[in-house]
PDB file of N, CA and C in Angstrom:
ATOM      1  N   UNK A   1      18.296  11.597   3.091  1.00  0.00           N
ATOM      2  CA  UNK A   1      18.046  10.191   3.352  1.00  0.00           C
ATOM      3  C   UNK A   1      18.349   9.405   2.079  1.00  0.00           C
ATOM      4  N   UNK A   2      19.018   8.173   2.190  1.00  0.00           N
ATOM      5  CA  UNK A   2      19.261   7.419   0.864  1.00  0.00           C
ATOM      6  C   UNK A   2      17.814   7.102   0.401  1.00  0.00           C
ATOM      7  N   UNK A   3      18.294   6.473  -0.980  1.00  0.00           N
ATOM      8  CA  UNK A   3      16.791   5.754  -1.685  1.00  0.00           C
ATOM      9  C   UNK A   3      16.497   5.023  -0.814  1.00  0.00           C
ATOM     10  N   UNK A   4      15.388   5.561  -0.523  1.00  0.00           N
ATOM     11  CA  UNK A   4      13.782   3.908  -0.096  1.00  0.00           C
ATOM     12  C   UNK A   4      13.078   3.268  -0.708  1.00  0.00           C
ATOM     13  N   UNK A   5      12.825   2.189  -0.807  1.00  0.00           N
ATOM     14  CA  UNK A   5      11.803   1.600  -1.000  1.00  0.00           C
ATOM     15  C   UNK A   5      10.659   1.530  -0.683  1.00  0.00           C
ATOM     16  N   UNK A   6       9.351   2.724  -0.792  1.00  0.00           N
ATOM     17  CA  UNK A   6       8.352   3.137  -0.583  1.00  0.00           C
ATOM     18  C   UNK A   6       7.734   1.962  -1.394  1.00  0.00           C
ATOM     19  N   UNK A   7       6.616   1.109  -0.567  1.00  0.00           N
ATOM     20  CA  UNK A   7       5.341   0.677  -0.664  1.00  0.00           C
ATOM     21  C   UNK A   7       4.440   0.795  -0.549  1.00  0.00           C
ATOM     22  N   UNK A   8       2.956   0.759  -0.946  1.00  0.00           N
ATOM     23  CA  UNK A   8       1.913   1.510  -0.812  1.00  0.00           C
ATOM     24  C   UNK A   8       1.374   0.213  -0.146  1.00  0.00           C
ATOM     25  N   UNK A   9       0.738   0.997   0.538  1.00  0.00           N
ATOM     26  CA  UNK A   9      -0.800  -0.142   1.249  1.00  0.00           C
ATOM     27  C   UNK A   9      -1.606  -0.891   0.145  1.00  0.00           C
ATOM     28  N   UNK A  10      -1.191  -2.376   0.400  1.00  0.00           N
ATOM     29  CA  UNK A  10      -2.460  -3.111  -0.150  1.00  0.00           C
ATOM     30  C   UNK A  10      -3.825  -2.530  -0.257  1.00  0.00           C
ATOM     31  N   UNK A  11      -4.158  -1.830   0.823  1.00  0.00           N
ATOM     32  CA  UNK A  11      -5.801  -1.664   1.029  1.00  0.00           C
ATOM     33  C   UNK A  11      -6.002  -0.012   0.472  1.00  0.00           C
ATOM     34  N   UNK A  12      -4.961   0.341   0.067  1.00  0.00           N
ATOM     35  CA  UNK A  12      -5.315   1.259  -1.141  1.00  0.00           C
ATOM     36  C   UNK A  12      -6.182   1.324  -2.096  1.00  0.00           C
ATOM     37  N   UNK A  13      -5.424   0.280  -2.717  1.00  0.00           N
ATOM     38  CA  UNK A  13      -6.128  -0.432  -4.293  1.00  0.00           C
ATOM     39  C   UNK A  13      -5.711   0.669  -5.291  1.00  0.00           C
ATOM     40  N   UNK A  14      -6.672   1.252  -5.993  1.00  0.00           N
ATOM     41  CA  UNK A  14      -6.214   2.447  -7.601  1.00  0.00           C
ATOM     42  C   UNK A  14      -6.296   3.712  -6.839  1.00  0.00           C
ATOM     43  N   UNK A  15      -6.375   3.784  -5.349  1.00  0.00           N
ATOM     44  CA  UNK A  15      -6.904   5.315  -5.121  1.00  0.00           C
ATOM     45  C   UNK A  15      -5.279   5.842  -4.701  1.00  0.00           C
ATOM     46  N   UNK A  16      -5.716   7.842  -5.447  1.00  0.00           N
ATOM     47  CA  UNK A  16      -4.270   7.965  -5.156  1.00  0.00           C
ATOM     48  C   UNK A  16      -3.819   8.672  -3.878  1.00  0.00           C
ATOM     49  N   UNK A  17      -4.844   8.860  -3.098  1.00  0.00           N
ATOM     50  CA  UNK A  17      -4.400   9.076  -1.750  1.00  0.00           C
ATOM     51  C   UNK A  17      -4.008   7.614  -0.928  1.00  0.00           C
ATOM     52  N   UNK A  18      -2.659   7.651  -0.422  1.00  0.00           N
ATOM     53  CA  UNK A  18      -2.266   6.052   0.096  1.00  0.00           C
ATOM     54  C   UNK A  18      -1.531   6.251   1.054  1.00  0.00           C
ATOM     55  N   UNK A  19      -1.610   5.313   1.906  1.00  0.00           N
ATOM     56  CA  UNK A  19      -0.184   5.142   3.119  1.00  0.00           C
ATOM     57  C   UNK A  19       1.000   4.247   1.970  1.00  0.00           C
ATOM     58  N   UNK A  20       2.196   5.171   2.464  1.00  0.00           N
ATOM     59  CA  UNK A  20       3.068   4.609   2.255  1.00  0.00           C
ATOM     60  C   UNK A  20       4.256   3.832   3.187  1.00  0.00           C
ATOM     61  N   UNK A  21       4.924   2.760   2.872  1.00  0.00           N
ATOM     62  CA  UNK A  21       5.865   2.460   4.375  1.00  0.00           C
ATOM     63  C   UNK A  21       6.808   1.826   3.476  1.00  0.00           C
ATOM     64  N   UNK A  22       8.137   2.165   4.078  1.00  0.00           N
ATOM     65  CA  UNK A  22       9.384   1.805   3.809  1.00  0.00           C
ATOM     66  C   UNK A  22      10.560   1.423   5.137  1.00  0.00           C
ATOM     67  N   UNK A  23      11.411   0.672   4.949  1.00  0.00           N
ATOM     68  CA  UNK A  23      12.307   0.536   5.903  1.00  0.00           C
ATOM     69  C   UNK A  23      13.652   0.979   5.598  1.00  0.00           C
ATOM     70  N   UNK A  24      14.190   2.018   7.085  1.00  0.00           N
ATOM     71  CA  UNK A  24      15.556   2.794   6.848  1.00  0.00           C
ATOM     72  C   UNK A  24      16.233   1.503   7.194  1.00  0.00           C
ATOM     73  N   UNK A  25      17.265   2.301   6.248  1.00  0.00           N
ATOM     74  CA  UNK A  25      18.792   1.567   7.089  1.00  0.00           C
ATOM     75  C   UNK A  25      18.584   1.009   8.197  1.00  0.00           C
ATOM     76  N   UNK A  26      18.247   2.028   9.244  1.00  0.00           N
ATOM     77  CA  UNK A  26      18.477   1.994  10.891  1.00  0.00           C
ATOM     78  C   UNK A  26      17.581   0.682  11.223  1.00  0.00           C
ATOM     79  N   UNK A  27      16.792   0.140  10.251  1.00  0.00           N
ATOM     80  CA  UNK A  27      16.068  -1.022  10.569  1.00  0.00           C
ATOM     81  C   UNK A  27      14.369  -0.006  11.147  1.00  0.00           C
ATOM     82  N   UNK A  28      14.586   1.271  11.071  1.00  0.00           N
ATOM     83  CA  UNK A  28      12.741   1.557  11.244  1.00  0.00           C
ATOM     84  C   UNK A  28      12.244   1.673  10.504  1.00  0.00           C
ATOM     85  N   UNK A  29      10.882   2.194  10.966  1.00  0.00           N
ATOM     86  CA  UNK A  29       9.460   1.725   9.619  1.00  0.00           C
ATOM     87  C   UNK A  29       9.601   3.088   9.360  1.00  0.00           C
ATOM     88  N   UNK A  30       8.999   3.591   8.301  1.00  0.00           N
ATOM     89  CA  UNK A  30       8.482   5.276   7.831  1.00  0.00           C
ATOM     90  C   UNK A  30       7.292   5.189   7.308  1.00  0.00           C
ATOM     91  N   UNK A  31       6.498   6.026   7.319  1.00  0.00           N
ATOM     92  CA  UNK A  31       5.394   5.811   6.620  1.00  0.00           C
ATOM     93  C   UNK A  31       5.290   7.173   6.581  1.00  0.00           C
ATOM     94  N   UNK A  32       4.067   7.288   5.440  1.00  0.00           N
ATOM     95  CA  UNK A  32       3.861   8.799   4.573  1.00  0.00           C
ATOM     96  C   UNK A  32       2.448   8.465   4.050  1.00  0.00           C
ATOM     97  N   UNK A  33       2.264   9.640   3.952  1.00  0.00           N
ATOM     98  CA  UNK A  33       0.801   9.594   3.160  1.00  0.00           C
ATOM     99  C   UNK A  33       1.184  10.170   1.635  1.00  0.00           C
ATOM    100  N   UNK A  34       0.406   9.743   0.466  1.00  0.00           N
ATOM    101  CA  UNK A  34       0.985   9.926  -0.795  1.00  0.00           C
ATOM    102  C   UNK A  34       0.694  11.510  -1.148  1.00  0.00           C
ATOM    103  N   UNK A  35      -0.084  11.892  -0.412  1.00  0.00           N
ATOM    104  CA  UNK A  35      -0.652  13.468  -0.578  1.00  0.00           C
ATOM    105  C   UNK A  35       0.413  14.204  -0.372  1.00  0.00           C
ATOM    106  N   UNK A  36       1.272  13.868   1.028  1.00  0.00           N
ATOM    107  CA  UNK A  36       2.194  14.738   1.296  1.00  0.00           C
ATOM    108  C   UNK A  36       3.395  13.668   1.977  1.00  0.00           C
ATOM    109  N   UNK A  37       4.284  13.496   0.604  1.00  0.00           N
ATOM    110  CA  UNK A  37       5.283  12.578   0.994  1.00  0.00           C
ATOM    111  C   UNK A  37       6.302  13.438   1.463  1.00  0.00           C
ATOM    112  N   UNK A  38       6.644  13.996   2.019  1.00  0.00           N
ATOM    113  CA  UNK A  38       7.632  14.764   2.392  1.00  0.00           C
ATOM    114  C   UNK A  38       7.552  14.727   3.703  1.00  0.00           C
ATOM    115  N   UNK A  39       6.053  15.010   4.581  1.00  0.00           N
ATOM    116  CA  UNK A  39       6.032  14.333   6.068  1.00  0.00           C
ATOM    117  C   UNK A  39       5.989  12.895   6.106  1.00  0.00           C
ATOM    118  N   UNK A  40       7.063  12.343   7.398  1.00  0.00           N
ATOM    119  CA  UNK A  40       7.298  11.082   7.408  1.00  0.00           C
ATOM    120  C   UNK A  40       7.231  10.990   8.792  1.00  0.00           C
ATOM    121  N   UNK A  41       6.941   9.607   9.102  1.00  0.00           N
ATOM    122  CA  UNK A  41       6.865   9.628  10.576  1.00  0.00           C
ATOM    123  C   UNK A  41       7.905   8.320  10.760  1.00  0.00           C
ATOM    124  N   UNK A  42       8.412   8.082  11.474  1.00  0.00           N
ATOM    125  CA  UNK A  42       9.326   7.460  12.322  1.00  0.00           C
ATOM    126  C   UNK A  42       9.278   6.320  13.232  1.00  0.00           C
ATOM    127  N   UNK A  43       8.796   5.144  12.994  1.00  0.00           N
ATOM    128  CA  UNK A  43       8.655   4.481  14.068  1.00  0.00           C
ATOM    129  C   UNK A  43       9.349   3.023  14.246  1.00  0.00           C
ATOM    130  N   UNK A  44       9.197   1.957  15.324  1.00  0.00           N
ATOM    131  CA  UNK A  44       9.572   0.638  14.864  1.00  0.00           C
ATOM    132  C   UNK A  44       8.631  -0.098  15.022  1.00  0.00           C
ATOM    133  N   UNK A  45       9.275  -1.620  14.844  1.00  0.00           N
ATOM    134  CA  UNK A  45       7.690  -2.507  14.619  1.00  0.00           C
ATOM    135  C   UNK A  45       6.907  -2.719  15.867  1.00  0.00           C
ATOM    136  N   UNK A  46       7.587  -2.737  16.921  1.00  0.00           N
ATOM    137  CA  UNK A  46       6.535  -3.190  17.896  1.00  0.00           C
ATOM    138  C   UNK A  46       5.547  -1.846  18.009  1.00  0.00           C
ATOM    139  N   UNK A  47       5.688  -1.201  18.272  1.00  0.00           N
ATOM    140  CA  UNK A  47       4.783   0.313  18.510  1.00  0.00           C
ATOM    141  C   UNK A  47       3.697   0.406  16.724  1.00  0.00           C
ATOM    142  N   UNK A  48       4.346  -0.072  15.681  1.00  0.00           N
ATOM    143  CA  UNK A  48       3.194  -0.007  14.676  1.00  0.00           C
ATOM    144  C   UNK A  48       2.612  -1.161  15.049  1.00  0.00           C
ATOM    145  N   UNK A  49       3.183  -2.289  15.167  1.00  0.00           N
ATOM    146  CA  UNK A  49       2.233  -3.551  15.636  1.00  0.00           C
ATOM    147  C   UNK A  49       0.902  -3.354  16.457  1.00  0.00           C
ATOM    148  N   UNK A  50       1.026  -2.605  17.383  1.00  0.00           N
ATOM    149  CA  UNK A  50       0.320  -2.507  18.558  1.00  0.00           C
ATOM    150  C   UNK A  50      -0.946  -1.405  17.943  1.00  0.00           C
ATOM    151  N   UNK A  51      -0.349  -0.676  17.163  1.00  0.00           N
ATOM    152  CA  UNK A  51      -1.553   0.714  16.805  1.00  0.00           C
ATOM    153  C   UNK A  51      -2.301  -0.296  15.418  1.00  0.00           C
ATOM    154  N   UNK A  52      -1.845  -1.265  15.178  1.00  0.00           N
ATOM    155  CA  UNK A  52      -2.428  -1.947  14.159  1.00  0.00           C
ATOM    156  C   UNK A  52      -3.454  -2.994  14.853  1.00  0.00           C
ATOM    157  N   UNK A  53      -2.956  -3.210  15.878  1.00  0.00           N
ATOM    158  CA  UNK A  53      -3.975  -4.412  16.538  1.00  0.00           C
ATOM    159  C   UNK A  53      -5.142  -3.753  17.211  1.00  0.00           C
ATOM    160  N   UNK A  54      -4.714  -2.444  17.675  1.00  0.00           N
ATOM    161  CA  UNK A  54      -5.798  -1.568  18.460  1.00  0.00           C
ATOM    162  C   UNK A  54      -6.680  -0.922  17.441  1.00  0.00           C
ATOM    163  N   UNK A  55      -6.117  -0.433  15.922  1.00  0.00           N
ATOM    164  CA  UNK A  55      -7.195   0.015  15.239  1.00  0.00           C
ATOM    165  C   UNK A  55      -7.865  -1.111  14.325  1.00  0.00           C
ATOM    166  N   UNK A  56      -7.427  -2.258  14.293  1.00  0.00           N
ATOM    167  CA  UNK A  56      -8.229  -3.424  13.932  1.00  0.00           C
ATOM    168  C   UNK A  56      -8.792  -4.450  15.010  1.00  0.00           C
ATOM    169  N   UNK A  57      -8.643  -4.126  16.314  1.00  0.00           N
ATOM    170  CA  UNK A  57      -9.673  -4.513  17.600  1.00  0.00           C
ATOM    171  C   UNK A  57     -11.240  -3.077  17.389  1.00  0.00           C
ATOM    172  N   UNK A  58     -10.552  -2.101  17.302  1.00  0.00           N
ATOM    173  CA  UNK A  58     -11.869  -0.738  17.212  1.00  0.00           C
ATOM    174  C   UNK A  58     -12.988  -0.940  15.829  1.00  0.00           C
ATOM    175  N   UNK A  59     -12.542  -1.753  14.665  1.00  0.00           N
ATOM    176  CA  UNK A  59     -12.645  -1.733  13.557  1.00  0.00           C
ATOM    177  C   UNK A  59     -13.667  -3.192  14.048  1.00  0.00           C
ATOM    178  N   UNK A  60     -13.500  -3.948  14.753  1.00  0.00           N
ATOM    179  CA  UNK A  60     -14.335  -5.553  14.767  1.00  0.00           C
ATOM    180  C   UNK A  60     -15.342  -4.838  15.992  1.00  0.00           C
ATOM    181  N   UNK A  61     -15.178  -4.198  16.632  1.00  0.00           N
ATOM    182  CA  UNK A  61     -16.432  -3.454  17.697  1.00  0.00           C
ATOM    183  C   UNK A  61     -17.091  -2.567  17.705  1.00  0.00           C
ATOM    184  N   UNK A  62     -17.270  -1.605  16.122  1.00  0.00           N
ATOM    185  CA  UNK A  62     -18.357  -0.991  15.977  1.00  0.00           C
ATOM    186  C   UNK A  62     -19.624  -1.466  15.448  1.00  0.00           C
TER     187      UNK A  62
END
Protein backbone atom coordinates (compact mmCIF):
# COMPACT_ATOMS: atom_id res chain seq x y z
CA UNK A 1 0.00 0.00 0.00
CA UNK A 2 1.46 3.56 -0.73
CA UNK A 3 2.25 6.07 2.18
CA UNK A 4 -0.80 7.07 4.35
CA UNK A 5 -1.53 9.51 6.23
CA UNK A 6 -2.39 7.88 9.56
CA UNK A 7 -4.23 10.12 12.16
CA UNK A 8 -4.86 9.36 15.55
CA UNK A 9 -8.14 10.00 17.32
CA UNK A 10 -8.61 13.25 18.98
CA UNK A 11 -10.13 11.40 21.96
CA UNK A 12 -6.96 9.60 22.47
CA UNK A 13 -5.14 12.41 23.98
CA UNK A 14 -1.19 11.11 25.37
CA UNK A 15 -2.44 7.47 25.62
CA UNK A 16 -0.55 5.11 23.43
CA UNK A 17 -3.11 2.71 22.67
CA UNK A 18 -5.21 4.77 19.76
CA UNK A 19 -7.52 4.42 16.79
CA UNK A 20 -5.95 5.31 13.90
CA UNK A 21 -7.73 6.46 10.37
CA UNK A 22 -6.38 7.35 7.13
CA UNK A 23 -7.77 7.71 3.59
CA UNK A 24 -6.68 5.32 0.49
CA UNK A 25 -6.34 6.39 -2.79
CA UNK A 26 -9.57 4.47 -3.57
CA UNK A 27 -11.22 7.32 -1.53
CA UNK A 28 -11.86 4.63 1.72
CA UNK A 29 -11.42 5.08 5.33
CA UNK A 30 -8.81 2.53 7.19
CA UNK A 31 -8.53 2.48 10.54
CA UNK A 32 -6.08 0.55 12.94
CA UNK A 33 -5.52 0.34 16.35
CA UNK A 34 -1.91 1.64 17.38
CA UNK A 35 -1.24 -1.72 19.27
CA UNK A 36 -1.47 -3.59 16.16
CA UNK A 37 -1.07 -1.44 13.07
CA UNK A 38 -0.69 -3.97 10.68
CA UNK A 39 -4.55 -5.08 11.06
CA UNK A 40 -6.57 -2.63 9.10
CA UNK A 41 -10.01 -2.58 8.41
CA UNK A 42 -11.58 -1.26 5.31
CA UNK A 43 -14.46 0.75 5.09
CA UNK A 44 -16.35 3.96 3.55
CA UNK A 45 -17.95 6.90 5.05
CA UNK A 46 -21.42 6.19 5.10
CA UNK A 47 -21.15 2.71 6.98
CA UNK A 48 -18.46 4.52 9.58
CA UNK A 49 -20.96 7.36 9.81
CA UNK A 50 -23.69 5.20 10.88
CA UNK A 51 -21.52 2.93 13.54
CA UNK A 52 -20.54 6.41 14.85
CA UNK A 53 -24.04 7.68 15.33
CA UNK A 54 -25.18 4.28 16.81
CA UNK A 55 -22.22 4.10 19.27
CA UNK A 56 -22.75 7.76 20.25
CA UNK A 57 -26.80 7.26 20.41
CA UNK A 58 -25.70 3.92 23.04
CA UNK A 59 -23.16 6.29 24.74
CA UNK A 60 -26.23 9.27 25.55
CA UNK A 61 -28.61 6.14 26.91
CA UNK A 62 -26.78 4.55 29.53
Amino acid sequence: MSRLHWQKSTYCGDASNCVNLATAPTGHLLLRESDTPTTILTTTPAPLRSLIRTLKGAEVKR
